[in-house]
N, C-alpha and C. Protein backbone atom coordinates (compact mmCIF):
# COMPACT_ATOMS: atom_id res chain seq x y z
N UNK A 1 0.84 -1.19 0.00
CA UNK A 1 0.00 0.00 0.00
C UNK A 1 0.87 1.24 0.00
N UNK A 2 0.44 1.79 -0.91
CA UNK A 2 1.24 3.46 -0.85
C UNK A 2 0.62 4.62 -0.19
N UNK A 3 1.69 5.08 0.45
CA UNK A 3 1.55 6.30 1.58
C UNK A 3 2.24 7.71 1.22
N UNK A 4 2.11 8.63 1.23
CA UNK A 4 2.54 9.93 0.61
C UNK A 4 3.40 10.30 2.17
N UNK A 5 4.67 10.75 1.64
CA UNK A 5 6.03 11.09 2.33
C UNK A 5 6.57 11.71 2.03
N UNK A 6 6.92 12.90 2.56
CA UNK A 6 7.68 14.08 2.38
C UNK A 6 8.93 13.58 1.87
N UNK A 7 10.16 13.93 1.13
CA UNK A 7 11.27 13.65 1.61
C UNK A 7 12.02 14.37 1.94
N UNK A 8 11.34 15.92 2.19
CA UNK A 8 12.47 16.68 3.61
C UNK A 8 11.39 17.82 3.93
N UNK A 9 11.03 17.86 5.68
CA UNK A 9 10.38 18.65 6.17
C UNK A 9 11.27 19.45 6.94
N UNK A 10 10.37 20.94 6.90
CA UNK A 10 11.52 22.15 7.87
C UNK A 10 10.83 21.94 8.95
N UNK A 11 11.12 21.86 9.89
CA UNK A 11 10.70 21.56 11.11
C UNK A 11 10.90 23.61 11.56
N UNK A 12 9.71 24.07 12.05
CA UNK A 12 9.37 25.26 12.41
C UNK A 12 8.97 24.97 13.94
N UNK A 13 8.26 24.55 14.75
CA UNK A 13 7.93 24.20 16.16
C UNK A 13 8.77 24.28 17.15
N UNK A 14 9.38 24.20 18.39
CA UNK A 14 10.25 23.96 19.01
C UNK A 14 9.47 22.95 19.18
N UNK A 15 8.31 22.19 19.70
CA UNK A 15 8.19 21.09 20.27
C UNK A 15 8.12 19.76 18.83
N UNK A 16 8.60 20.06 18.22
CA UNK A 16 8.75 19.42 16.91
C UNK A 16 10.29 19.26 17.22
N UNK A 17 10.91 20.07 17.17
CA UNK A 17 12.91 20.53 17.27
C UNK A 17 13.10 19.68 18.42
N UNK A 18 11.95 19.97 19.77
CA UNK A 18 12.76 19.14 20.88
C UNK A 18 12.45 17.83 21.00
N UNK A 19 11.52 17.05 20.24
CA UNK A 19 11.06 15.54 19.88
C UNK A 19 12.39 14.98 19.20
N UNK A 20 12.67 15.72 18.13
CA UNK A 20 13.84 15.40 17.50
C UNK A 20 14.75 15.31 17.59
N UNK A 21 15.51 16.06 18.29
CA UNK A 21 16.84 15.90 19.63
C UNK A 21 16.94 14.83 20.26
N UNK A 22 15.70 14.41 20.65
CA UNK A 22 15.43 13.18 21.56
C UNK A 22 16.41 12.23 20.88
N UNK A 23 17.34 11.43 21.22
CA UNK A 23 18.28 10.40 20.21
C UNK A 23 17.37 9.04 19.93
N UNK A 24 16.48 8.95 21.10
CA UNK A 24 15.25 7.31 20.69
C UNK A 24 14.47 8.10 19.82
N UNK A 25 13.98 8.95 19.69
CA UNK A 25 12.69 9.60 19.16
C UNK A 25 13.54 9.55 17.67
N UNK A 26 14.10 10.45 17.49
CA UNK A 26 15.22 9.85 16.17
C UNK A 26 15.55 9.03 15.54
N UNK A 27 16.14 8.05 16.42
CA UNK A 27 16.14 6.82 16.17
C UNK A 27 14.90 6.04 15.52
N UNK A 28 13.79 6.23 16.18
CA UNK A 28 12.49 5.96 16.11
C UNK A 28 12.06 6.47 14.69
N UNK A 29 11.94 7.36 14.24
CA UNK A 29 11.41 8.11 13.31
C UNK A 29 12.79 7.29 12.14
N UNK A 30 13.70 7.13 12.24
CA UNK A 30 14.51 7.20 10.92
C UNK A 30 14.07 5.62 10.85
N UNK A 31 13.79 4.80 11.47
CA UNK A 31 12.92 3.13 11.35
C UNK A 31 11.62 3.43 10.71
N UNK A 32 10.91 4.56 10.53
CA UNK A 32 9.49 4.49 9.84
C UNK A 32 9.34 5.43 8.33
N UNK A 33 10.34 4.86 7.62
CA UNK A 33 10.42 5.42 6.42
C UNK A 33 9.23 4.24 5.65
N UNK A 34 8.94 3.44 6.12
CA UNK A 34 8.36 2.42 5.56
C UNK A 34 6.73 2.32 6.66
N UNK A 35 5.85 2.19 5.98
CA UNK A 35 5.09 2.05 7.69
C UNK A 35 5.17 0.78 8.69
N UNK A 36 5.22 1.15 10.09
CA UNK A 36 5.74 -0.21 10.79
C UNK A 36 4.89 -0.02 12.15
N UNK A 37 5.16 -1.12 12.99
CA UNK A 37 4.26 -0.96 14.32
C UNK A 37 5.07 -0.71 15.61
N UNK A 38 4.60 -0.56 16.56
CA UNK A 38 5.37 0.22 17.51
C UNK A 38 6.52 -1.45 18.00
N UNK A 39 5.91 -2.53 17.74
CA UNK A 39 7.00 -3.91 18.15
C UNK A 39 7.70 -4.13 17.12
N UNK A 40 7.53 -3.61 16.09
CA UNK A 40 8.79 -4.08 14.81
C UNK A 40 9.61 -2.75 14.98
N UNK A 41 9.35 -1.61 15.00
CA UNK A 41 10.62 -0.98 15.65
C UNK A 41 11.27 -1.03 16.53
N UNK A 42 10.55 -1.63 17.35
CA UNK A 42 10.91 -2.26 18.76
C UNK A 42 12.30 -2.95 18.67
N UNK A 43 11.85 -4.32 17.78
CA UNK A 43 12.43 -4.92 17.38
C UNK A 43 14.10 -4.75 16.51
N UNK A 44 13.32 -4.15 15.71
CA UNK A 44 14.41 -3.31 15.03
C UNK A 44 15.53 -2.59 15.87
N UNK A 45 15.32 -1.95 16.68
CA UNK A 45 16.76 -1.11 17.79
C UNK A 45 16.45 -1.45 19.38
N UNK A 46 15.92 -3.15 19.00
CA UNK A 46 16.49 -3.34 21.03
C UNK A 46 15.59 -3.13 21.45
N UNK A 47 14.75 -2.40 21.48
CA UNK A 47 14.19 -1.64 22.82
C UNK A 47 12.79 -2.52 22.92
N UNK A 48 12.15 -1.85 24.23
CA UNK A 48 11.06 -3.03 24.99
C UNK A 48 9.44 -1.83 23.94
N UNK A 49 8.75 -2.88 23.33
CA UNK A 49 7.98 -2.29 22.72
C UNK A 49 7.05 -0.80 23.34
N UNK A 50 6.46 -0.85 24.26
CA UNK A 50 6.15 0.17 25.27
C UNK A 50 6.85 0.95 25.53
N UNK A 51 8.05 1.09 25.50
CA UNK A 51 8.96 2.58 25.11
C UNK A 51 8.88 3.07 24.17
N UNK A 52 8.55 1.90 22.99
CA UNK A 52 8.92 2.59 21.69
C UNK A 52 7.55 3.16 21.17
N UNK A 53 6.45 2.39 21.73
CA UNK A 53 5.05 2.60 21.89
C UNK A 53 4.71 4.81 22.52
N UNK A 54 5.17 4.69 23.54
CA UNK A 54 5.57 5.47 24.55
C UNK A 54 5.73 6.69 23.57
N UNK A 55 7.18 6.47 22.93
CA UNK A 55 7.47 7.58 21.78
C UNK A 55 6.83 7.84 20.77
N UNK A 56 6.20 6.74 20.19
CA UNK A 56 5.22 6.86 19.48
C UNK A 56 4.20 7.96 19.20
N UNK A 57 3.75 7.88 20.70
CA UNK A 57 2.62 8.72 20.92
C UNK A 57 2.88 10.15 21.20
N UNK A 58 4.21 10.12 21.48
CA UNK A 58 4.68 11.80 21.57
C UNK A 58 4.75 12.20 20.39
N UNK A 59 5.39 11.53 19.43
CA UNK A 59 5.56 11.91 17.88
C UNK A 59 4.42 12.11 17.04
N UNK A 60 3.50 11.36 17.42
CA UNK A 60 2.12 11.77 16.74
C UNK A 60 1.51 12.99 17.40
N UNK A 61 1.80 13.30 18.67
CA UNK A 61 0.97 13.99 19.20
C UNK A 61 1.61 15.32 18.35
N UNK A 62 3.15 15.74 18.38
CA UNK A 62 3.67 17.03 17.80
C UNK A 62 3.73 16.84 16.26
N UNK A 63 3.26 15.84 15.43
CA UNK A 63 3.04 15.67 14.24
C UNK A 63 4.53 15.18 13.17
N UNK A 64 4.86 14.08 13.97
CA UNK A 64 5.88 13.83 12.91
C UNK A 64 5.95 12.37 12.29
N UNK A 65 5.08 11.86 13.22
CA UNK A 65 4.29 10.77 12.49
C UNK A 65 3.00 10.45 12.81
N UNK A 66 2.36 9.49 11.67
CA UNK A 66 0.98 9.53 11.29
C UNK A 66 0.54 8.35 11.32
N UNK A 67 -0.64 7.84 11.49
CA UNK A 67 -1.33 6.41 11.72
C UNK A 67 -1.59 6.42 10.20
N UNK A 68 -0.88 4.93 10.16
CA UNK A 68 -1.61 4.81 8.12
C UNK A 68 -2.63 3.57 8.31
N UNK A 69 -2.55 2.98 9.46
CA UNK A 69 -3.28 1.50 8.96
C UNK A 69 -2.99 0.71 10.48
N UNK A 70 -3.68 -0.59 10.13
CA UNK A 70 -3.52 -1.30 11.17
C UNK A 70 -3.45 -2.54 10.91
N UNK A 71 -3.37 -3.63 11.34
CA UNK A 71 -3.21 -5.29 10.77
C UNK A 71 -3.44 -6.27 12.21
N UNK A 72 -4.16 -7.15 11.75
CA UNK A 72 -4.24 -8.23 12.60
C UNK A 72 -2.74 -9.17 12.85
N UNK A 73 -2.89 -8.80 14.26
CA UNK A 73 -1.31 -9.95 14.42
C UNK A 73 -1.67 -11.03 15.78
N UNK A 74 -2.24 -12.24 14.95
CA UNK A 74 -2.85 -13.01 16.18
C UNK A 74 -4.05 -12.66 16.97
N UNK A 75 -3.84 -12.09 18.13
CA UNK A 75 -4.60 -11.79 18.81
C UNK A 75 -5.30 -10.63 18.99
N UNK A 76 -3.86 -9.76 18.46
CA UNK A 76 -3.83 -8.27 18.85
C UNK A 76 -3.77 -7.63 17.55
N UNK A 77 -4.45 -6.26 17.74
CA UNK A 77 -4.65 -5.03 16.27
C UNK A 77 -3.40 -4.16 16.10
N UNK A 78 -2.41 -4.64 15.68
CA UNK A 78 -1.22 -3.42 15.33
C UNK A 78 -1.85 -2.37 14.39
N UNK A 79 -1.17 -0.86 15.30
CA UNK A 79 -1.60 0.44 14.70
C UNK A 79 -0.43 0.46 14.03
N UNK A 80 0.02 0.89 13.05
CA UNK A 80 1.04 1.09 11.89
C UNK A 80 1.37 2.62 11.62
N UNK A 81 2.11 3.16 12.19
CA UNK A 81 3.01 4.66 11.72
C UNK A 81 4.24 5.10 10.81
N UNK A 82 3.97 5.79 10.43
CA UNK A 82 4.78 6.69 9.21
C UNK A 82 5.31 7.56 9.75
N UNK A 83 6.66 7.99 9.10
CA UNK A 83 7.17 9.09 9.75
C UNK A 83 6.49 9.86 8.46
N UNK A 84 6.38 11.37 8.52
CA UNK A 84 5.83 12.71 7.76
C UNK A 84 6.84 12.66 6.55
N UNK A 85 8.68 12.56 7.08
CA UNK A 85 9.25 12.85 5.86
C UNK A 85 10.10 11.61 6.14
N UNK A 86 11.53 11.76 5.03
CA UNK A 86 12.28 10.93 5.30
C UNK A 86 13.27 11.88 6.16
N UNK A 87 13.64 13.04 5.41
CA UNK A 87 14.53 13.76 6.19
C UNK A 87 14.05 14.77 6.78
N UNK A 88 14.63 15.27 8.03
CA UNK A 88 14.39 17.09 8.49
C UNK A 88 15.40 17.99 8.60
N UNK A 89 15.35 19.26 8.47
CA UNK A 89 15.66 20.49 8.67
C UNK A 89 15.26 21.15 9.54
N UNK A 90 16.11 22.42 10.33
CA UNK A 90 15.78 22.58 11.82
C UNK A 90 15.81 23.95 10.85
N UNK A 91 14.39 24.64 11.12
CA UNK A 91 14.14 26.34 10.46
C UNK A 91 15.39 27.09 11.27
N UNK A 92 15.80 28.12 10.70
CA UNK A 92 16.53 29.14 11.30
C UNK A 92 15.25 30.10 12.20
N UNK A 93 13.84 29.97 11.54
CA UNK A 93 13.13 30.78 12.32
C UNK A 93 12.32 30.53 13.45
N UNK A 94 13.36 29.23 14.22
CA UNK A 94 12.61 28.61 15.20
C UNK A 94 12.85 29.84 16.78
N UNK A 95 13.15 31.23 16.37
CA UNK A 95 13.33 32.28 17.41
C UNK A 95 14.48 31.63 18.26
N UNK A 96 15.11 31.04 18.43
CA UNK A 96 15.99 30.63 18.97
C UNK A 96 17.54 31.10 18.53
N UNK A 97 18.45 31.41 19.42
CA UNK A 97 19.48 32.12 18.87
C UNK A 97 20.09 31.56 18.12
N UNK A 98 20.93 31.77 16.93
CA UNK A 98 21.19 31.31 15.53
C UNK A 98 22.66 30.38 16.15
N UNK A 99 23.30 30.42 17.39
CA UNK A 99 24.33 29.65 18.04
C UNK A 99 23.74 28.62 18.68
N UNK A 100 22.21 28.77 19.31
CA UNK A 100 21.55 27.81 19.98
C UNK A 100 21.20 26.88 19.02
N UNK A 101 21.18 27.44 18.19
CA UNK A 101 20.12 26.35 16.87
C UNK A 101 21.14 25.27 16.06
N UNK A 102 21.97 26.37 15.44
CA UNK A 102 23.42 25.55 15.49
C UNK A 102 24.03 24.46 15.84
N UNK A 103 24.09 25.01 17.20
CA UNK A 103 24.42 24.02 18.95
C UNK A 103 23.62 22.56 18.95
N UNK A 104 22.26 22.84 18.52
CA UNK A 104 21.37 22.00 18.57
C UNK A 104 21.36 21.14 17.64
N UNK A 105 21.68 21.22 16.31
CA UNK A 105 21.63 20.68 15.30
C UNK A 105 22.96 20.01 15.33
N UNK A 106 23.86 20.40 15.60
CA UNK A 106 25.28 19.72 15.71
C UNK A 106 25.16 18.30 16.52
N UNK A 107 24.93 19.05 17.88
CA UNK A 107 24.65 17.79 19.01
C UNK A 107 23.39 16.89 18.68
N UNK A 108 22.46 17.31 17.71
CA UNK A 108 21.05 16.34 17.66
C UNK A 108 21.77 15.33 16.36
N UNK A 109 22.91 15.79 15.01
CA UNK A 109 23.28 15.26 14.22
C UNK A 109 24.17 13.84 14.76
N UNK A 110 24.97 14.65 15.97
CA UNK A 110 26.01 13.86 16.40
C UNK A 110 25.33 12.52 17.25
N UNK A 111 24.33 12.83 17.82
CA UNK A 111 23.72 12.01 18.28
C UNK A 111 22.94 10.67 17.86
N UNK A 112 22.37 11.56 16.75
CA UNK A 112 22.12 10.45 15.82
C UNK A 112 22.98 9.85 14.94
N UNK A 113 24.12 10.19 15.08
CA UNK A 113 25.23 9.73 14.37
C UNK A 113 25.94 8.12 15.09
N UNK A 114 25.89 8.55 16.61
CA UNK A 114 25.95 7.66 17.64
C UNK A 114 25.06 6.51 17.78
N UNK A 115 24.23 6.87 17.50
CA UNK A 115 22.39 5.84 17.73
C UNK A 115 22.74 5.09 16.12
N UNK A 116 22.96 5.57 15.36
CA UNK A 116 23.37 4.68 14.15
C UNK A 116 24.11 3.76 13.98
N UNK A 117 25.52 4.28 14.44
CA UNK A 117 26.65 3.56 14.56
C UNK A 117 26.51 2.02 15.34
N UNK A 118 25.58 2.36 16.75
CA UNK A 118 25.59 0.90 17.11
C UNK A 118 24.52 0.29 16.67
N UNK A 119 23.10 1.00 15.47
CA UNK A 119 22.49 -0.03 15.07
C UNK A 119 23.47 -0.95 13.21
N UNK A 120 24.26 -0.24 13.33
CA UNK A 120 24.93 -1.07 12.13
C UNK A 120 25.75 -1.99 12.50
N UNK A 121 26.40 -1.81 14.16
CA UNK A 121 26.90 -2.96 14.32
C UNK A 121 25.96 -4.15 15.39
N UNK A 122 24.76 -3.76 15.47
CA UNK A 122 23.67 -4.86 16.26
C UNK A 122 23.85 -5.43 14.59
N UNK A 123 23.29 -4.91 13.50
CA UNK A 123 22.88 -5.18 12.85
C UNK A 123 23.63 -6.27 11.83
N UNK A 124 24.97 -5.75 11.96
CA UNK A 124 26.18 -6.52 11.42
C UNK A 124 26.48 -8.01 12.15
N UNK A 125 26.40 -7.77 13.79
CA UNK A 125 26.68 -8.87 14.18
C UNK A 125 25.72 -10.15 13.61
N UNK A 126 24.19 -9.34 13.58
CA UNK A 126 23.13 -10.60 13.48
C UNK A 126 23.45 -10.82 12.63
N UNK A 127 23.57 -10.11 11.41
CA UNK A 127 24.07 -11.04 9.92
C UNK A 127 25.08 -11.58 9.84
N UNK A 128 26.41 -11.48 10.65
CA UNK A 128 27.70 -12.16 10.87
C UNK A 128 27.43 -13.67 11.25
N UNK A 129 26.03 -13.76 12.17
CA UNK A 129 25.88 -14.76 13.09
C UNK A 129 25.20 -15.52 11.84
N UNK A 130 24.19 -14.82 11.09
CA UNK A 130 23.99 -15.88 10.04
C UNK A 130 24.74 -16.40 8.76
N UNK A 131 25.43 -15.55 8.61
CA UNK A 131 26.57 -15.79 7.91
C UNK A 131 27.46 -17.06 8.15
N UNK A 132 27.84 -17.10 9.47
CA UNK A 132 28.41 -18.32 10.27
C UNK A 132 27.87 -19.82 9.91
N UNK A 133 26.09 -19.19 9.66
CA UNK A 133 24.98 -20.67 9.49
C UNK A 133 25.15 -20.70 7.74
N UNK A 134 26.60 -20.62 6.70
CA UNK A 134 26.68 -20.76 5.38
C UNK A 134 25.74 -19.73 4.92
N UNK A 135 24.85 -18.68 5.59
CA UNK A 135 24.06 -18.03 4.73
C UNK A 135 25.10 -17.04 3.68
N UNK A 136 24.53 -16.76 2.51
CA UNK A 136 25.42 -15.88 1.67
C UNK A 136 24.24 -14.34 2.30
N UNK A 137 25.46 -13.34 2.68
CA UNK A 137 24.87 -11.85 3.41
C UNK A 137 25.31 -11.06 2.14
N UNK A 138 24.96 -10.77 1.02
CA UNK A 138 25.28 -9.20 0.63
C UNK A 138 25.19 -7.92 1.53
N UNK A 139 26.18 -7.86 1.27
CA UNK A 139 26.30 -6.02 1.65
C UNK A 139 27.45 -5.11 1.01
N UNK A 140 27.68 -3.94 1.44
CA UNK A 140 28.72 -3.07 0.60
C UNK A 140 28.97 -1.55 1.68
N UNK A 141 30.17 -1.37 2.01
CA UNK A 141 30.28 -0.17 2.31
C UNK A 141 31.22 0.35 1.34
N UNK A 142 30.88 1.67 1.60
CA UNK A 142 31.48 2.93 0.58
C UNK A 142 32.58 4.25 2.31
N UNK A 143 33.53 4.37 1.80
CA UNK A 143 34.29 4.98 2.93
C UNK A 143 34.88 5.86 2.32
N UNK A 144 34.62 6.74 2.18
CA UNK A 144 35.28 8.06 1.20
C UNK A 144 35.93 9.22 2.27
N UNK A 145 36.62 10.23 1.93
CA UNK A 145 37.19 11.33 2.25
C UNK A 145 36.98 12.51 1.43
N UNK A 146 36.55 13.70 1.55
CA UNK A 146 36.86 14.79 1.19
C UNK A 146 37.01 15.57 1.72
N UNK A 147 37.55 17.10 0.85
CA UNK A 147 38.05 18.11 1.81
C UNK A 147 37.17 18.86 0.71
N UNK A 148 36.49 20.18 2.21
CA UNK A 148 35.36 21.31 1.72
C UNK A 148 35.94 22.22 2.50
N UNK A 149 35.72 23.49 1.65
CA UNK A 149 36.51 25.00 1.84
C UNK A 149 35.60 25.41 2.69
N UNK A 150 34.19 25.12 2.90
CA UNK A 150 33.61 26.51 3.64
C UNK A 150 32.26 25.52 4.25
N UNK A 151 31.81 26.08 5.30
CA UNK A 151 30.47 25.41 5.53
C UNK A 151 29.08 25.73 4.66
N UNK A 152 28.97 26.63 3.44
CA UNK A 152 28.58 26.69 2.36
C UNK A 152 28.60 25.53 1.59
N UNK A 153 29.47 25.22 0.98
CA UNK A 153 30.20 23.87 0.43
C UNK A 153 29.99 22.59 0.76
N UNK A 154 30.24 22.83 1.98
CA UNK A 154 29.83 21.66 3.18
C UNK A 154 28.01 21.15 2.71
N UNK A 155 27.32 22.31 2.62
CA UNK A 155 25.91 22.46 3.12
C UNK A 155 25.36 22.05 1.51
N UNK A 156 26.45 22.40 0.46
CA UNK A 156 25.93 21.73 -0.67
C UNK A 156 26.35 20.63 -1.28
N UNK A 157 27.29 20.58 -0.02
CA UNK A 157 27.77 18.81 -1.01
C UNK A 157 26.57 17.97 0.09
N UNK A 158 26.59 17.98 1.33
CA UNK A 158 25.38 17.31 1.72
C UNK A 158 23.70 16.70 1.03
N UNK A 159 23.19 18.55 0.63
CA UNK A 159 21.70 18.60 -0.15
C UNK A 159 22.14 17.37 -1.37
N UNK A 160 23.40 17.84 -2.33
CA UNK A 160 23.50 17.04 -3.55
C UNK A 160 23.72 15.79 -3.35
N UNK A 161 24.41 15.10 -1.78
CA UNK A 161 24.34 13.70 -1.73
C UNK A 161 23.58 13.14 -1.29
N UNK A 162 22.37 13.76 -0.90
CA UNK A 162 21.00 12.86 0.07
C UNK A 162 20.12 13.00 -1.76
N UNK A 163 20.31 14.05 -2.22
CA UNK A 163 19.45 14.06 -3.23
C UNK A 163 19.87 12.91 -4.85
N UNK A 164 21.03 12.73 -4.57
CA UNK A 164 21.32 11.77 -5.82
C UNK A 164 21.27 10.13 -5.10
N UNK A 165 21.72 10.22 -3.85
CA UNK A 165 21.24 8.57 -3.36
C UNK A 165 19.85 8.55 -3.04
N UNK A 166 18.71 9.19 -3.18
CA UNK A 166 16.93 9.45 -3.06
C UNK A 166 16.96 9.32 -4.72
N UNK A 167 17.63 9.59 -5.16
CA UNK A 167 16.98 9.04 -6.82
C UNK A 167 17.49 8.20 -7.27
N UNK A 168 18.84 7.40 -6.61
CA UNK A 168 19.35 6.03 -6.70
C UNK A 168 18.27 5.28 -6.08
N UNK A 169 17.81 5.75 -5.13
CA UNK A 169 16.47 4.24 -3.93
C UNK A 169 15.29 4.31 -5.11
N UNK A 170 15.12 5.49 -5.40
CA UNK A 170 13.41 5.46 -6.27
C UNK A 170 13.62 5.10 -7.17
N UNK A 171 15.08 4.99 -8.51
CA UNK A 171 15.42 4.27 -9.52
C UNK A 171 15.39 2.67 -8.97
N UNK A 172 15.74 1.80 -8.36
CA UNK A 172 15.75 0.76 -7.98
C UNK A 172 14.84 0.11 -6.90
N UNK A 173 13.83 0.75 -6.12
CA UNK A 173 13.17 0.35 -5.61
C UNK A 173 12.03 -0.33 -6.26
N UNK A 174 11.57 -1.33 -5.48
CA UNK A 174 10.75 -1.99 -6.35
C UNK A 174 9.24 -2.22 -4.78
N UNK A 175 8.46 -2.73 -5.72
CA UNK A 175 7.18 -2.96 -4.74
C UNK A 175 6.73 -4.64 -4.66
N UNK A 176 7.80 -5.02 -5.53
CA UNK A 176 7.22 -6.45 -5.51
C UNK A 176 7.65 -7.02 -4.12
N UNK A 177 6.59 -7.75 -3.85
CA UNK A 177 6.71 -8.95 -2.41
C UNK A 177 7.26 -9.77 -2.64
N UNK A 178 8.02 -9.41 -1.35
CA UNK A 178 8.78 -11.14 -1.00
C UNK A 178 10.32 -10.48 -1.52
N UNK A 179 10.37 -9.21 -1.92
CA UNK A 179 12.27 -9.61 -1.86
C UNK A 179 12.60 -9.08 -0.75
N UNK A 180 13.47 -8.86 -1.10
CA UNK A 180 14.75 -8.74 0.48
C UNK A 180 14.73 -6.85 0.50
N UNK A 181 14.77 -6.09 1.79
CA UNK A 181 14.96 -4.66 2.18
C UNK A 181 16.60 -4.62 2.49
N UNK A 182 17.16 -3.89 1.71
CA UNK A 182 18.11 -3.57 2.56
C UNK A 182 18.62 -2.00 2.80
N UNK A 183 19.11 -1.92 3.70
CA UNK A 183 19.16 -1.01 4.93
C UNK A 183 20.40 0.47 4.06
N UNK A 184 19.98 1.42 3.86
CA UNK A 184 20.77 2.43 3.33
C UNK A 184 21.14 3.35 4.54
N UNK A 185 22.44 3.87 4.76
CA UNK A 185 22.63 4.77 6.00
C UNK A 185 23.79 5.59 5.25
N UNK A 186 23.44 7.14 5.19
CA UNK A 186 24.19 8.24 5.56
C UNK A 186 25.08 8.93 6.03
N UNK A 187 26.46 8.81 6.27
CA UNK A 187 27.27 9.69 7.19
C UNK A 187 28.06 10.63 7.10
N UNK A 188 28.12 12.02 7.37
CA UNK A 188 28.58 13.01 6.47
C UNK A 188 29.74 13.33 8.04
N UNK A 189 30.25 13.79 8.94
CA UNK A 189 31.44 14.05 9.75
C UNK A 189 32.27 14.44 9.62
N UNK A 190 33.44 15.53 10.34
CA UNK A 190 34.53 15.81 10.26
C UNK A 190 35.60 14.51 10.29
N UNK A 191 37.03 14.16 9.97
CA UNK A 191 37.38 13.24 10.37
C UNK A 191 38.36 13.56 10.79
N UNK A 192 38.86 12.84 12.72
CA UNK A 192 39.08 13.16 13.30
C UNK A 192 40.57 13.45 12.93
N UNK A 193 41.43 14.61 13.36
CA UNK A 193 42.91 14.61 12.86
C UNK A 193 42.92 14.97 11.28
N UNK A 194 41.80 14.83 10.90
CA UNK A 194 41.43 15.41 9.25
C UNK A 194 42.00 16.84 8.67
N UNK A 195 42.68 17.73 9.97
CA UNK A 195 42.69 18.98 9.13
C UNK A 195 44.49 19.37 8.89
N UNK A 196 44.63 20.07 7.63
CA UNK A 196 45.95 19.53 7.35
C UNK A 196 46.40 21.45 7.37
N UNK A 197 47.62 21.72 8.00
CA UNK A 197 47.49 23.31 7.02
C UNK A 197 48.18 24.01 5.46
């Protein structure tokens, strides 16, 4: 079933800005690019469904995700949520001082930078472990370096690389059932000892 998804909202609210900071709430939201239930995200990063349930309901309440549907699972009626976009942007006109906002976006990036990092290696181990059982695991990382003159530069090599791997997923995505999802992740960072004079 198809669901209409932003793929980048400006987040204007502070109580939108401070959901998002949240590093589970984050976490949370970057698992519902697809619609899912509050125990398969659960599932997905560890956590005990009723937390993730928990967040759930904060995120709907400040509007960053949406009820699309529901499904019989056994016994029980799973409610099914969407996140609004795939990506966000923190407005400059959230009245907040242009160092606070900054501040915020740095530490909310870095954070989720952190919350990533150990779902690629939960995620690595489980497929290592099946790997072990003769399964054949495709996967592929890409580890690049560059050097950018200005945080201008910075800000447009970013837009141009979320925007050419979003038309790499929609060129190759497909809707047919039954194949395999696999997992695309982002990382843009200084690297550490990186700066030369």
């Amino acid at each position: 079933m198809a669901h209409e998804q932003l793929e980048t909202y400006v987040v204007e609210s502070p109580e939108q800005a401070m959901a998002l900071l949240n590093p589970l709430r984050a976490e949370i939201l970057s698992r519902l690019t697809e619609p899912a239930s509050a125990a398969e995200v659960a599932r997905g990063i560890n956590e005990i469904p009723q937390r993730v349930n928990y967040h759930l309901k904060a995120l709907e309440k400040v509007g960053l995700v949406r009820k699309v549907g529901s499904r019989q699972v056994r016994n029980l009626v799973e409610v099914l949520y969407l996140a609004i976009a795939r990506t966000y942007v923190l407005s400059e006109a959230l009245n907040w001082a242009s160092d606070t906002v900054q501040q915020m976006k740095d530490q909310g990036a870095l954070s989720h930078l952190v919350n990533t990092a150990e779902r690629i290696k939960r995620d690595a181990l489980a497929l290592m472990e099946r790997s072990d059982q003769e399964e054949q695991i495709p996967s592929a990382t890409l580890d690049a370096s560059i050097r950018l003159a200005s945080a201008e530069q910075r800000s447009a090599f970013v837009e141009e690389y979320v925007q050419l791997v979003n038309q790499l997923v929609k060129k190759y995505q497909t809707q047919a059932q039954g194949q395999e999802t696999y997992q695309v992740i982002l990382a843009v960072y200084p690297k550490e000892g990186g700066t030369e004079s």
